[in-house]
PDB file of N, CA and C in Angstrom:
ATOM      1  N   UNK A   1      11.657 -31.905  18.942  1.00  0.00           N
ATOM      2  CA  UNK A   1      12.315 -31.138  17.930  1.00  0.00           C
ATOM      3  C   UNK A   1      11.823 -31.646  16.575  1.00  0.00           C
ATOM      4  N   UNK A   2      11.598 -30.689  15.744  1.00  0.00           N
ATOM      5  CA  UNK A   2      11.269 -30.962  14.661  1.00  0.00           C
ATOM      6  C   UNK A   2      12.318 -31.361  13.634  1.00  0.00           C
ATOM      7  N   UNK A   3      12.174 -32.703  12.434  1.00  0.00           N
ATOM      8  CA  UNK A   3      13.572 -32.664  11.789  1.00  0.00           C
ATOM      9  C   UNK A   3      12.854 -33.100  10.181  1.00  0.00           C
ATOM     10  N   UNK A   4      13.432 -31.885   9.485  1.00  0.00           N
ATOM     11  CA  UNK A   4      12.879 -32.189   7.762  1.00  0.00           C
ATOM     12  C   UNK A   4      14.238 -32.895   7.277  1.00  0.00           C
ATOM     13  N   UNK A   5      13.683 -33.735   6.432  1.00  0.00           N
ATOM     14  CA  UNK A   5      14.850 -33.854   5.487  1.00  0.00           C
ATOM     15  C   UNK A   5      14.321 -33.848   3.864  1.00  0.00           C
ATOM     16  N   UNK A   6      14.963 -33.519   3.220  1.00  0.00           N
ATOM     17  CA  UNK A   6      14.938 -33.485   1.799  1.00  0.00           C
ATOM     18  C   UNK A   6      15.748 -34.155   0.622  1.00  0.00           C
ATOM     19  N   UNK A   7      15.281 -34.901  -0.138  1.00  0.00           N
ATOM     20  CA  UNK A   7      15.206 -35.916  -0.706  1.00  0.00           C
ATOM     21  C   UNK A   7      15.547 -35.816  -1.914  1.00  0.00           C
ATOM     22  N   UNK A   8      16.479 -36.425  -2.369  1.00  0.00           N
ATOM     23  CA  UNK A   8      16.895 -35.662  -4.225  1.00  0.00           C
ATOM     24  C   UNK A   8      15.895 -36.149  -4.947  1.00  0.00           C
ATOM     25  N   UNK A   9      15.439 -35.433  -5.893  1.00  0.00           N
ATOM     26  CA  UNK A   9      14.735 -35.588  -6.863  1.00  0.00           C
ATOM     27  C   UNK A   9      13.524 -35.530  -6.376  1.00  0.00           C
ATOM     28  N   UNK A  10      12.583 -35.573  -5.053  1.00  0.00           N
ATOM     29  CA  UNK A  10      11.458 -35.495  -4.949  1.00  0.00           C
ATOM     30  C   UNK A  10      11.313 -34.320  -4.461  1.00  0.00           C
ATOM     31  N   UNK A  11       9.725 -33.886  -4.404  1.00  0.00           N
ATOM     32  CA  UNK A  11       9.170 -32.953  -4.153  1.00  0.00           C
ATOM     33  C   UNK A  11       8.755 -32.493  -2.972  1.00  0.00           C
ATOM     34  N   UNK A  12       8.427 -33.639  -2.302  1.00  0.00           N
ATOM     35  CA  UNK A  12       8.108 -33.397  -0.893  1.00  0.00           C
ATOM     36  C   UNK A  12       9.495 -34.105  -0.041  1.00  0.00           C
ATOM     37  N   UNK A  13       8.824 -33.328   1.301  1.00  0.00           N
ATOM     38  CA  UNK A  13      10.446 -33.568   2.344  1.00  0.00           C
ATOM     39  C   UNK A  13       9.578 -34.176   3.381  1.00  0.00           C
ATOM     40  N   UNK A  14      10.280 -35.396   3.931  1.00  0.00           N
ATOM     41  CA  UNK A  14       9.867 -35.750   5.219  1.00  0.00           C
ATOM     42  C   UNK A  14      10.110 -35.309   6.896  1.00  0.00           C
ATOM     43  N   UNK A  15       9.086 -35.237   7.302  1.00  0.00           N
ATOM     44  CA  UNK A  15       8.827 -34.357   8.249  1.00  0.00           C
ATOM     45  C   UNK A  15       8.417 -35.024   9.836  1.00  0.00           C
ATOM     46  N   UNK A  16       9.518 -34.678  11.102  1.00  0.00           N
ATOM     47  CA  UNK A  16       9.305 -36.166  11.957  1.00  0.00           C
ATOM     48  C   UNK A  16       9.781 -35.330  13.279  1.00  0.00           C
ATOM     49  N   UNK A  17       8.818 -35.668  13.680  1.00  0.00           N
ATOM     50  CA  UNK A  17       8.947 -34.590  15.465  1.00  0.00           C
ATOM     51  C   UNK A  17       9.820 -35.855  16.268  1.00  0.00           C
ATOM     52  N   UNK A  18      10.752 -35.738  16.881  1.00  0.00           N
ATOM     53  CA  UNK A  18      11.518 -36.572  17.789  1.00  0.00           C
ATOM     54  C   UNK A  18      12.020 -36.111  18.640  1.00  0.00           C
ATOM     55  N   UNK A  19      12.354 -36.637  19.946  1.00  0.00           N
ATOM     56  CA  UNK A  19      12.863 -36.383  20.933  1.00  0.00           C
ATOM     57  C   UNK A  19      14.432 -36.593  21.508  1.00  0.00           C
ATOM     58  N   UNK A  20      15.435 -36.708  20.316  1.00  0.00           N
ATOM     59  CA  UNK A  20      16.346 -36.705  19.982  1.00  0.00           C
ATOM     60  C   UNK A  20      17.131 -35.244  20.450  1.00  0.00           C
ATOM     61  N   UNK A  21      18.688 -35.328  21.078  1.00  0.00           N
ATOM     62  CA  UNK A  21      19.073 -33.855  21.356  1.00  0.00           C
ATOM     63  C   UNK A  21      19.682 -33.421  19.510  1.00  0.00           C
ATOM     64  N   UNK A  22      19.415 -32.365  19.196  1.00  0.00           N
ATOM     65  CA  UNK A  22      19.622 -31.797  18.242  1.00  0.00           C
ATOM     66  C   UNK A  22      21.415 -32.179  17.770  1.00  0.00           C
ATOM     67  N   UNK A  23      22.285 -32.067  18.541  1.00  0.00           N
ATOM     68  CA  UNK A  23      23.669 -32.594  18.448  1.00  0.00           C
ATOM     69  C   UNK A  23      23.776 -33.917  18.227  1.00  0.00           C
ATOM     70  N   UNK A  24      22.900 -35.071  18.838  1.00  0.00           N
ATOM     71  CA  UNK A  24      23.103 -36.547  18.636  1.00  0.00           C
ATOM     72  C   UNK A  24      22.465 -36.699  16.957  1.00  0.00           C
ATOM     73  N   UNK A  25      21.494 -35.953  16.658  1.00  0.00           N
ATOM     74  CA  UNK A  25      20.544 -36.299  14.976  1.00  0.00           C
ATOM     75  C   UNK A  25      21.914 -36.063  14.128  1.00  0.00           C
ATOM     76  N   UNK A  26      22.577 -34.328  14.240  1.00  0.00           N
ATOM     77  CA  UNK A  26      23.361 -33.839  13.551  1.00  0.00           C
ATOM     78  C   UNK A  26      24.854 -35.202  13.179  1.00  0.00           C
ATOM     79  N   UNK A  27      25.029 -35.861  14.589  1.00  0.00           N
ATOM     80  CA  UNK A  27      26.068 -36.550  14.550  1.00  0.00           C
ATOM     81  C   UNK A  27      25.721 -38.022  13.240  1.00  0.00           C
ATOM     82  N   UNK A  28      24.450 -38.400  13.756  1.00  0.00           N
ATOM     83  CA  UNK A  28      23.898 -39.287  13.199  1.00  0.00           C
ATOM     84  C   UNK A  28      23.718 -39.321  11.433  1.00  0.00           C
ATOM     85  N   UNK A  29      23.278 -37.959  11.389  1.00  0.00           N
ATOM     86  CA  UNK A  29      23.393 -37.320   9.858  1.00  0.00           C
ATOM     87  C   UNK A  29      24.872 -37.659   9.122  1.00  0.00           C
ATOM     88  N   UNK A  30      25.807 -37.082   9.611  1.00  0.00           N
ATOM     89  CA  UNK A  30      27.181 -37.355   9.449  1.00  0.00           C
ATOM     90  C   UNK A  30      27.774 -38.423   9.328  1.00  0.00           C
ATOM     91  N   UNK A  31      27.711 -39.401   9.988  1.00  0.00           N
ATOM     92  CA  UNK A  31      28.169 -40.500  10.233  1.00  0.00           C
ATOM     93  C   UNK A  31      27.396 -41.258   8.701  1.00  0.00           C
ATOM     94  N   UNK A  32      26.107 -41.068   8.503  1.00  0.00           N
ATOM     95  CA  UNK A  32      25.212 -42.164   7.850  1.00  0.00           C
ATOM     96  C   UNK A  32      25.669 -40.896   5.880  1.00  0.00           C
ATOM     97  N   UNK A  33      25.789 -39.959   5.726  1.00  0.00           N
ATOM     98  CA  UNK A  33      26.839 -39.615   4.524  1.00  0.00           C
ATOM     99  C   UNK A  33      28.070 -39.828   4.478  1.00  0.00           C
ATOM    100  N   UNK A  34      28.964 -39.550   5.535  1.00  0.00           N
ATOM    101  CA  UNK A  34      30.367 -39.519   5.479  1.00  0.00           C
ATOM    102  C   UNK A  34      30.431 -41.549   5.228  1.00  0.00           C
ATOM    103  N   UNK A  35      29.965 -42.503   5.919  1.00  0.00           N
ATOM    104  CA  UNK A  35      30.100 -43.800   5.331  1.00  0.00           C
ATOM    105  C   UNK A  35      28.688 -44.257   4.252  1.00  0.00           C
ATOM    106  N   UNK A  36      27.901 -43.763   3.677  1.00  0.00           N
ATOM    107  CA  UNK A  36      27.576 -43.671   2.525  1.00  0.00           C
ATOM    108  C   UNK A  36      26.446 -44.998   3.089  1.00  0.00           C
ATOM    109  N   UNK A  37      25.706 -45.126   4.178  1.00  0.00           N
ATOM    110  CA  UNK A  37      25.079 -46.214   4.743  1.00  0.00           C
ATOM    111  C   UNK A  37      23.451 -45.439   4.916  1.00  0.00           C
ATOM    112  N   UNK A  38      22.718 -45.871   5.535  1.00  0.00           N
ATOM    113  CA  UNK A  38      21.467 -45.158   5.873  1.00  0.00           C
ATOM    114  C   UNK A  38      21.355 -44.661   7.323  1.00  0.00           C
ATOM    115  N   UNK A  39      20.200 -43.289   6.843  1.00  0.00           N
ATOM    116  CA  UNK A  39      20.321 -42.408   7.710  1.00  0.00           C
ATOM    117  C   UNK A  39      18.625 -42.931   8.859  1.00  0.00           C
ATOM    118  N   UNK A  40      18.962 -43.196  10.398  1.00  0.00           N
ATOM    119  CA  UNK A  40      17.552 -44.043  11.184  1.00  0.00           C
ATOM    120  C   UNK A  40      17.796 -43.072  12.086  1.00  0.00           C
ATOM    121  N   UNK A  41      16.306 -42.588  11.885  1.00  0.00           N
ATOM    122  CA  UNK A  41      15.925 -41.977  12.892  1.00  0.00           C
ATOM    123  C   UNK A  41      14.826 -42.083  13.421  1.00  0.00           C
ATOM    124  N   UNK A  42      14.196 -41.842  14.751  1.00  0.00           N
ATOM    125  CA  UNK A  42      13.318 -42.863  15.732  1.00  0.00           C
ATOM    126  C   UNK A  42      11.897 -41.043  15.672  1.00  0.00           C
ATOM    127  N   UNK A  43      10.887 -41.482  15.181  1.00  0.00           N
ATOM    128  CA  UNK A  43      10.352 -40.461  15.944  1.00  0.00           C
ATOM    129  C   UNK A  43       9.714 -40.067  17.268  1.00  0.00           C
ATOM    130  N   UNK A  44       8.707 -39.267  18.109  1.00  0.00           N
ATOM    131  CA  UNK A  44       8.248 -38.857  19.383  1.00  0.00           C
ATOM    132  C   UNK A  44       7.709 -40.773  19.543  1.00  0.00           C
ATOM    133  N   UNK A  45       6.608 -41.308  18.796  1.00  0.00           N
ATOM    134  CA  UNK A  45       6.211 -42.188  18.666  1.00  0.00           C
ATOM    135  C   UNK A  45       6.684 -43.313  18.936  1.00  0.00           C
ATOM    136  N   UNK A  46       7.871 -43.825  18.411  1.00  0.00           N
ATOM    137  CA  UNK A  46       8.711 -44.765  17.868  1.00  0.00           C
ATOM    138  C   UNK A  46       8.795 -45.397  16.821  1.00  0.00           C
ATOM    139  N   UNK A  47       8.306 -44.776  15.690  1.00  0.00           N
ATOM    140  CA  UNK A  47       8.161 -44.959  14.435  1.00  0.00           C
ATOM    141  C   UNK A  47       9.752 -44.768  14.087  1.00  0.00           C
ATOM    142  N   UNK A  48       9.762 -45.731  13.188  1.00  0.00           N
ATOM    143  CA  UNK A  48      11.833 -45.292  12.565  1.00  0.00           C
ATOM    144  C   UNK A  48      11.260 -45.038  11.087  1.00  0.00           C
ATOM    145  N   UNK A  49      12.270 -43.728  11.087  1.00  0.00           N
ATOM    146  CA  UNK A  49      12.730 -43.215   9.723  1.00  0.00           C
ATOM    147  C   UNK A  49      13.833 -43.814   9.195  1.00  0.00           C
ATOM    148  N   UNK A  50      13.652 -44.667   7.658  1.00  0.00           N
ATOM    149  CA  UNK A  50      15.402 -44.803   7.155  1.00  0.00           C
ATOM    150  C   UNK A  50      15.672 -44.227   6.056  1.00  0.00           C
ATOM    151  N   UNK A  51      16.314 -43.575   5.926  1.00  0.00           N
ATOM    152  CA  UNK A  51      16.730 -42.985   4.406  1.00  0.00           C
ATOM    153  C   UNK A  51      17.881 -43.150   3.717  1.00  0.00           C
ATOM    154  N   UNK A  52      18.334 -43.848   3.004  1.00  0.00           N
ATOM    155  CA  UNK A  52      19.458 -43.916   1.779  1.00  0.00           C
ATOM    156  C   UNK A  52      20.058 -42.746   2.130  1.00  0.00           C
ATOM    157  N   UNK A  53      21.684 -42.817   2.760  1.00  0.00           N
ATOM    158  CA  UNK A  53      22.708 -41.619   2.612  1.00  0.00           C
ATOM    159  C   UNK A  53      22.572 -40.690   1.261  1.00  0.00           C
ATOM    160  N   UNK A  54      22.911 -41.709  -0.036  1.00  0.00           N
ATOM    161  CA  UNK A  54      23.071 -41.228  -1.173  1.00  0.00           C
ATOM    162  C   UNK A  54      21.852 -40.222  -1.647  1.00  0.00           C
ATOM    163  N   UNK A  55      20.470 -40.276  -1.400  1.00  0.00           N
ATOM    164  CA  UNK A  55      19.323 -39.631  -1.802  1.00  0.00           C
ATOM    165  C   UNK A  55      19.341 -38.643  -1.179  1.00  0.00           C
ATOM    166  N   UNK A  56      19.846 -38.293   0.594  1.00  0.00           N
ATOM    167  CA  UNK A  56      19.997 -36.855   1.043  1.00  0.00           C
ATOM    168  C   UNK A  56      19.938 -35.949   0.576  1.00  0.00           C
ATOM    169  N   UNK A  57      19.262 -34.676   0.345  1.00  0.00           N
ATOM    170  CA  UNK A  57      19.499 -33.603  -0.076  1.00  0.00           C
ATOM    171  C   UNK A  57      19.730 -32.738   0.835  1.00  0.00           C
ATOM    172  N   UNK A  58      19.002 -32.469   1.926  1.00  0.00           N
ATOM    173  CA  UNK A  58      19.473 -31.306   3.263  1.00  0.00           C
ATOM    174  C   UNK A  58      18.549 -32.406   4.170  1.00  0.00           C
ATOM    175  N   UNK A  59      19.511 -31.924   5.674  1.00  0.00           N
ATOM    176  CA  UNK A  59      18.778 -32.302   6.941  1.00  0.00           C
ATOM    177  C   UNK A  59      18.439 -31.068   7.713  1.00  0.00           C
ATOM    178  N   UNK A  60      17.185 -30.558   8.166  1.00  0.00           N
ATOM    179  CA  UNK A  60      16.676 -29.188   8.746  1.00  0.00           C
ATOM    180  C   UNK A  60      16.204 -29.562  10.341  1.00  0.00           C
ATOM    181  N   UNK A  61      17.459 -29.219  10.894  1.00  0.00           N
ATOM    182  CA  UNK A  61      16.882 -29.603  12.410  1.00  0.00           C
ATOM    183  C   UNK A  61      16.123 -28.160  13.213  1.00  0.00           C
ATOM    184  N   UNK A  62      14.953 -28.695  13.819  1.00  0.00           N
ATOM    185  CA  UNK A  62      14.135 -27.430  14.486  1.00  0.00           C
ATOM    186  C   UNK A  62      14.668 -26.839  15.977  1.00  0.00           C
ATOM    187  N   UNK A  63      14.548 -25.565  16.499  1.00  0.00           N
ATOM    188  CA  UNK A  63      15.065 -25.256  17.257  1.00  0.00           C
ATOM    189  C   UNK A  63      14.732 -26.502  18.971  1.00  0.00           C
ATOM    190  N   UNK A  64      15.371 -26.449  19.264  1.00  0.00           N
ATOM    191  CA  UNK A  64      15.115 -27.308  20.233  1.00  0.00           C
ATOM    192  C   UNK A  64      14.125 -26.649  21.192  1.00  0.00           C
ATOM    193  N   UNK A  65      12.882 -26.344  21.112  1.00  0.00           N
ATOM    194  CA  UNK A  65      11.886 -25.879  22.745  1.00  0.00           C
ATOM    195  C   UNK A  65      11.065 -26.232  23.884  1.00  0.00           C
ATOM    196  N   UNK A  66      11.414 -25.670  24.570  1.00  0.00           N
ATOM    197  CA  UNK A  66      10.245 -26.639  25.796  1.00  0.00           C
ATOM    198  C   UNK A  66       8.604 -25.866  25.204  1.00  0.00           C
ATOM    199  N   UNK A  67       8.408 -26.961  24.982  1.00  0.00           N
ATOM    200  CA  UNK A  67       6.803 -27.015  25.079  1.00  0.00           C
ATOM    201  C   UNK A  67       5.639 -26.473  26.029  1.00  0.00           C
ATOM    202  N   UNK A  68       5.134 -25.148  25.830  1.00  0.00           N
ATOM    203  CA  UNK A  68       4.701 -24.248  27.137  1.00  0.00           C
ATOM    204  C   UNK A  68       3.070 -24.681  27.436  1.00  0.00           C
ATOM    205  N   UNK A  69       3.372 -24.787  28.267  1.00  0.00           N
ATOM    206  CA  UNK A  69       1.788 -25.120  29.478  1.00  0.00           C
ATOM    207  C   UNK A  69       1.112 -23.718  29.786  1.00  0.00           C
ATOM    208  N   UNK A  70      -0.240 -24.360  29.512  1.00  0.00           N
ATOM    209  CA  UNK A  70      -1.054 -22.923  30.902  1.00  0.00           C
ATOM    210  C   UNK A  70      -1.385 -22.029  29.682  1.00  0.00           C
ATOM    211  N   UNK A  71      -1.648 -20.979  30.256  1.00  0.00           N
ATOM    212  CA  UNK A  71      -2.085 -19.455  29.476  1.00  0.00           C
ATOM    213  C   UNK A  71      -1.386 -17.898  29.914  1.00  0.00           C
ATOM    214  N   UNK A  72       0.069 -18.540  29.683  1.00  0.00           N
ATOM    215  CA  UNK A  72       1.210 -17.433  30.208  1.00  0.00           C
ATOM    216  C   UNK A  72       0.791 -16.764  29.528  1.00  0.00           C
ATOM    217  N   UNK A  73       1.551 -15.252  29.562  1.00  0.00           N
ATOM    218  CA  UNK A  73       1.514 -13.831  28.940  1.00  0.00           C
ATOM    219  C   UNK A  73       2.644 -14.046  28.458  1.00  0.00           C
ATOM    220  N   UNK A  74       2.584 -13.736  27.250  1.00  0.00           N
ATOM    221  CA  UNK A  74       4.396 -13.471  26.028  1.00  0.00           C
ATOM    222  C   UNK A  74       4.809 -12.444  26.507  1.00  0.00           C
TER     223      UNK A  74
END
């Protein structure tokens, strides 16, 4: 799943493919504004994201999809 977040005052948004269920990030989001602490998130890799609660501007979670194999017909 893809997850942007956006950053006060800057221009660019960071951008982090993880394998996270879309409900556990959302919870995680919440928890790390509502107590004003930082927001860690792990990407596909295991690279960790940390971001300052306070700098948040939006969190954009991507639809959750399975990843398609082969040369199906749409």
């Amino acid at each position: 799943m893809e997850i942007k977040i956006g950053i006060q005052n800057v221009g660019r948004e960071i951008v982090l493919e993880s394998t996270q269920d879309a409900d556990a990030v959302a919870k995680l989001v919440a928890e790390a504004i509502s107590g004003q602490t930082e927001l860690r998130l792990q990407d596909e890799k295991g690279r960790q994201v940390i971001v300052p609660a306070k700098v948040i501007g939006y969190v954009e979670l991507g639809a959750q999809e399975q990843r398609r194999v082969g040369f199906g017909a749409l």
